[in-house]
Protein backbone atom coordinates (compact mmCIF):
# COMPACT_ATOMS: atom_id res chain seq x y z
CA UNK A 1 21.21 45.37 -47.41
CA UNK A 2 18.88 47.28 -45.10
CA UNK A 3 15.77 44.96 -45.38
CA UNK A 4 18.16 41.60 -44.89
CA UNK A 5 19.04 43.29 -42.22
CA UNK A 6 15.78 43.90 -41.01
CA UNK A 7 14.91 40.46 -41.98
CA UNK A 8 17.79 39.17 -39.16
CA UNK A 9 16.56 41.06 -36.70
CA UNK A 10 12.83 40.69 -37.13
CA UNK A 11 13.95 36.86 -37.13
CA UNK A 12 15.76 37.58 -34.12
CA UNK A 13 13.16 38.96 -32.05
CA UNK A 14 10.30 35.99 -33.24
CA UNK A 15 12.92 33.56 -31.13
CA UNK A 16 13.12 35.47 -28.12
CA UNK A 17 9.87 33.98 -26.79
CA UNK A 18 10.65 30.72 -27.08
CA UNK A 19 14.23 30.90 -25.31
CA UNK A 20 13.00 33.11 -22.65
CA UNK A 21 11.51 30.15 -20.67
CA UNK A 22 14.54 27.83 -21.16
CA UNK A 23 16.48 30.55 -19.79
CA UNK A 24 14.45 30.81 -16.42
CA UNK A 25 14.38 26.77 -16.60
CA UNK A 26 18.74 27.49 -16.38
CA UNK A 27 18.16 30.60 -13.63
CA UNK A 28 16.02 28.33 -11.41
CA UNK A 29 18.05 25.52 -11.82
CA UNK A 30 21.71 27.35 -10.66
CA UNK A 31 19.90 28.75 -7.89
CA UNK A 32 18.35 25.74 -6.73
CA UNK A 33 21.67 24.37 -6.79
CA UNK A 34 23.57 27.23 -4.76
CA UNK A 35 20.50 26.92 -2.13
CA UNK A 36 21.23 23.07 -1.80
CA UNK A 37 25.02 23.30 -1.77
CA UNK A 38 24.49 26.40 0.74
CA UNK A 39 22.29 24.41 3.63
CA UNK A 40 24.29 21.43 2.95
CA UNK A 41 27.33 23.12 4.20
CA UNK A 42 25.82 24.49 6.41
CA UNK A 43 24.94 21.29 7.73
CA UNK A 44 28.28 19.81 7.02
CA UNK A 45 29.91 22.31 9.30
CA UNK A 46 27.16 21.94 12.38
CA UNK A 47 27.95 17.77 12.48
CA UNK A 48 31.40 17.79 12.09
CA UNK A 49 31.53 20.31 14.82
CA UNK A 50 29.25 18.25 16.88
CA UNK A 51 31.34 14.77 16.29
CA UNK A 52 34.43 16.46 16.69
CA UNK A 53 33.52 17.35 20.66
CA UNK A 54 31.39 14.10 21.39
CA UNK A 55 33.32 11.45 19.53
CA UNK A 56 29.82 9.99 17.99
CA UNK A 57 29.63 9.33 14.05
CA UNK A 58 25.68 8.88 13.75
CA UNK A 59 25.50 12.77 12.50
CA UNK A 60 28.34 11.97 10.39
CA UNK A 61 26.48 9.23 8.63
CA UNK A 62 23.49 11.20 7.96
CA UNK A 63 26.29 14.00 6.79
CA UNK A 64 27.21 11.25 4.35
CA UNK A 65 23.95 10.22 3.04
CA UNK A 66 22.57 13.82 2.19
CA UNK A 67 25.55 14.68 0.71
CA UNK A 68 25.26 12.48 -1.95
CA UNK A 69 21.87 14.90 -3.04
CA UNK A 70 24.43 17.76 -3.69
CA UNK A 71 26.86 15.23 -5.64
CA UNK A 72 24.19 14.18 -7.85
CA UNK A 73 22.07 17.17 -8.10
CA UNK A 74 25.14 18.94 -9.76
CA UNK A 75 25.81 15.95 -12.27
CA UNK A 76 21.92 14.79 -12.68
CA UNK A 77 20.80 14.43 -16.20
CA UNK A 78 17.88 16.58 -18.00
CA UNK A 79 14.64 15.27 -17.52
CA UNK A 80 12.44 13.96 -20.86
CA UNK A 81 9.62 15.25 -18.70
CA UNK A 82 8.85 17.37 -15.66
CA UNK A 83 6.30 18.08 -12.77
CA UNK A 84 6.27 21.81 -12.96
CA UNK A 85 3.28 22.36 -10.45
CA UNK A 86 3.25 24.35 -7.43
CA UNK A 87 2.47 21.13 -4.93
CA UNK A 88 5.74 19.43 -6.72
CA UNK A 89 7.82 22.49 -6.39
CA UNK A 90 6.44 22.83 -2.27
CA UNK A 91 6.95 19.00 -1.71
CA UNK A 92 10.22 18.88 -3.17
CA UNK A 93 11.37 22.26 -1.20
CA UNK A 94 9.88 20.20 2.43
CA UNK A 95 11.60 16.82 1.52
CA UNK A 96 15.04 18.01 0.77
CA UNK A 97 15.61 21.25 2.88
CA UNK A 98 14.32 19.51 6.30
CA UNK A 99 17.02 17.57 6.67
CA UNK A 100 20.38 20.41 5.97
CA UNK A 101 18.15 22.17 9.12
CA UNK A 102 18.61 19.16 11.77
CA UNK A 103 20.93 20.43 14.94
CA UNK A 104 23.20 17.74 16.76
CA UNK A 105 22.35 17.32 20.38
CA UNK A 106 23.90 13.60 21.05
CA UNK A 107 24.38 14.32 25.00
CA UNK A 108 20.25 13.20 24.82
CA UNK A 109 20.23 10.01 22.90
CA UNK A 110 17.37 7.85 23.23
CA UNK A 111 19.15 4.34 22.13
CA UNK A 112 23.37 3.52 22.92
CA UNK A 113 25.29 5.03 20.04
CA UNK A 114 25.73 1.23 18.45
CA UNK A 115 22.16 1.30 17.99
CA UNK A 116 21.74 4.23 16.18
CA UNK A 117 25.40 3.86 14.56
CA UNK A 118 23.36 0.61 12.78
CA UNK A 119 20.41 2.27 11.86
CA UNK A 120 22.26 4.95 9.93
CA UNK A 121 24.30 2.34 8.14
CA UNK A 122 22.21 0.58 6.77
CA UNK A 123 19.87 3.60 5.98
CA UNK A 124 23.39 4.51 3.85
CA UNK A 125 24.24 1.36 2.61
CA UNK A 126 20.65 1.14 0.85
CA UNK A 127 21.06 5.28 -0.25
CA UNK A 128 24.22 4.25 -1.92
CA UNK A 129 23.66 1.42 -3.22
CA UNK A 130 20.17 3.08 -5.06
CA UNK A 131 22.19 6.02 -6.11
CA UNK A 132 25.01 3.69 -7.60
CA UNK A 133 21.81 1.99 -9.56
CA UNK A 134 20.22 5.49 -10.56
CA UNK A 135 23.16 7.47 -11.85
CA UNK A 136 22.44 10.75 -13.74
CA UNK A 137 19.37 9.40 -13.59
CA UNK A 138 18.61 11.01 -9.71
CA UNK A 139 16.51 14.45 -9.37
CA UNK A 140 14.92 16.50 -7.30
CA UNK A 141 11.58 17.97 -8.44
CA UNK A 142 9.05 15.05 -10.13
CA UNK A 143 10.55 14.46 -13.16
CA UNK A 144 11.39 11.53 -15.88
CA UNK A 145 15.07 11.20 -16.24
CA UNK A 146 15.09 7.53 -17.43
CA UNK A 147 13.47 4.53 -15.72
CA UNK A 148 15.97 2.40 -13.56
CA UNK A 149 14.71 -1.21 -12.52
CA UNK A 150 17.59 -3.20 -11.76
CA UNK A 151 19.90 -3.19 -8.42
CA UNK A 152 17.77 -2.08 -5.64
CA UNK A 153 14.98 -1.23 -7.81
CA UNK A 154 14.18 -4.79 -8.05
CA UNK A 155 12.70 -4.37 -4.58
CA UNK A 156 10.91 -1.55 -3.79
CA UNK A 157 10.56 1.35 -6.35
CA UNK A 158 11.85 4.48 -4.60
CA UNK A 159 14.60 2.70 -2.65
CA UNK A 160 16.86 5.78 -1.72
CA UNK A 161 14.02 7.16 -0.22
CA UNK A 162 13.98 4.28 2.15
CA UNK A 163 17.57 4.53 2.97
CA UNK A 164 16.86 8.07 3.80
CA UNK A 165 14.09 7.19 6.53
CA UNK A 166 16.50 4.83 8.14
CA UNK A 167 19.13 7.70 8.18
CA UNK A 168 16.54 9.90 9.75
CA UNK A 169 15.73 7.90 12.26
CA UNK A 170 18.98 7.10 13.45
CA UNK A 171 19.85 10.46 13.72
CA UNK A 172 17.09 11.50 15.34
CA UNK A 173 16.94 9.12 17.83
CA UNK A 174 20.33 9.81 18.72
CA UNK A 175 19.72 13.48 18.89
CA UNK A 176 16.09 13.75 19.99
CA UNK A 177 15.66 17.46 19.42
CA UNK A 178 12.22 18.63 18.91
CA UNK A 179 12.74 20.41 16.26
CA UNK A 180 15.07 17.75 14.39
CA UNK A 181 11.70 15.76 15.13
CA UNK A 182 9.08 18.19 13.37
CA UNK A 183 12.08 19.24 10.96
CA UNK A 184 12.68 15.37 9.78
CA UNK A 185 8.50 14.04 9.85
CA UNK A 186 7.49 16.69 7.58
CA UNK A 187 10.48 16.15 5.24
CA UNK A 188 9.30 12.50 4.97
CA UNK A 189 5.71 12.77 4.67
CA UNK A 190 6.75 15.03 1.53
CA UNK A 191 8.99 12.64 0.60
CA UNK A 192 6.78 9.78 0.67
CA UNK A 193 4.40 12.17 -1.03
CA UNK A 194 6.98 13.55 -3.42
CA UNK A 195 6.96 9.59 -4.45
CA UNK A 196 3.14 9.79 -5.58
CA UNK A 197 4.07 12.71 -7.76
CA UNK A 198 6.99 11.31 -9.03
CA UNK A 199 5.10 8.12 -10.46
CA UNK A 200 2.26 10.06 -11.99
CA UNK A 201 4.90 11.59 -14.12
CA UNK A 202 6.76 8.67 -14.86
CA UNK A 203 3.88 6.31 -15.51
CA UNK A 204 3.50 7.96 -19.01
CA UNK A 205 6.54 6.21 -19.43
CA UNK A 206 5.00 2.57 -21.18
CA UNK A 207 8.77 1.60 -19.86
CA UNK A 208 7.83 2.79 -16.13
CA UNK A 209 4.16 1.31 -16.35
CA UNK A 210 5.11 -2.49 -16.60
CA UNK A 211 8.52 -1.15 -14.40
CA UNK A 212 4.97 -0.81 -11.60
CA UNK A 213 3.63 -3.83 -12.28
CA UNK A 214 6.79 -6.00 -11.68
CA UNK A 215 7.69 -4.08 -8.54
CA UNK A 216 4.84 -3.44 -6.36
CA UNK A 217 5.91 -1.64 -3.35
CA UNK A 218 6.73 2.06 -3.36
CA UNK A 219 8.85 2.25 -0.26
CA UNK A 220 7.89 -0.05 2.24
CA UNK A 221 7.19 -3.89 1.46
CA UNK A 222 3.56 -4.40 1.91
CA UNK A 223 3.21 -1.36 3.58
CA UNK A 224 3.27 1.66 0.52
């Protein structure tokens, strides 16, 4: 009886290696979660606020469109394969906690409200309809959770991250802060970058590879 049960635990301590790192995979995960949900309530709070004394909706339409990041982050399916690197992990932290850091100042607006107003919407009308395409499918760090071609992904490859650069600038032209400025450029150079990283992953994929050669354009038609 004594050497089975030395036998158990002996086996017992052999598998603690190998579920040590899918436990910090679960730790960093939940707390990449609460930090999301956290600024994005944050941020939630600071628009509503602002719309409620100015009357304008931009802010509440770029309110909309990041939200959808917490939705799906909670919901998003695991990855077959992952970018694990420090220049993901840094990219990824610029391109999604820029935006929860944006302050309202509307009294400043560069363009009339109806301009802005229809950059924003259709900035979220092309985030939504992407998302509705990708599913569980949507992530944050560099990562292959399934390849998605059809809907919007007929067009450009990374269409959500278009939709988010139309939200951006619709917000910040109606709030021209300097720091909603520097706050929203770096979060798109990293997220235009963050779409480099994402393909190198993915193009392991054979599935993803002729995905690239259908649909040319990253982001921009004939621009990236």
């Amino acid at each position: 009886m004594n050497l089975a049960v030395a036998r158990a635990q002996l086996g017992y301590l052999t598998r603690l290696p190998a579920l040590r790192p899918a436990a910090r995979r679960d730790i960093g995960d939940l707390v990449s979660k609460v930090a999301i949900v956290t600024l994005f309530s944050s941020m939630a709070m600071r628009l509503a606020q602002d719309t409620a004394q100015t009357g304008h909706v931009t802010s509440l339409l770029l309110l909309a469109s990041e939200s959808l990041v917490v939705a799906l982050t909670i919901v998003r399916r695991a990855p077959a394969a992952v970018d694990r690197t420090w220049v993901a992990r840094i990219v990824t932290m610029f391109a999604t906690f820029g935006p929860p850091l944006v302050r309202p100042n509307s009294l400043n607006a560069i363009a009339p409200e109806s301009v802005t107003v229809l950059i924003s919407a259709v900035g979220l009308i092309i985030v939504v309809t992407g998302k509705i395409s990708l599913g569980r499918s949507f992530g944050l760090i560099p990562a292959n959770r399934g390849v998605v071609s059809t809907g919007m992904y007929r067009f450009v490859r990374h269409p959500i991250y278009l939709g988010y650069l139309f939200t951006h600038a619709g917000f910040v032209i109606a709030n021209p802060l300097q720091w909603n400025w520097v706050m929203l450029f770096v979060a798109d150079v990293a997220l235009m970058y963050r779409a480099v990283l994402e393909e190198k992953t993915l193009a392991t994929d054979p599935a993803y590879a002729e995905y690239m050669q259908r649909t040319r354009w990253r982001i921009f038609p004939g621009l990236f």
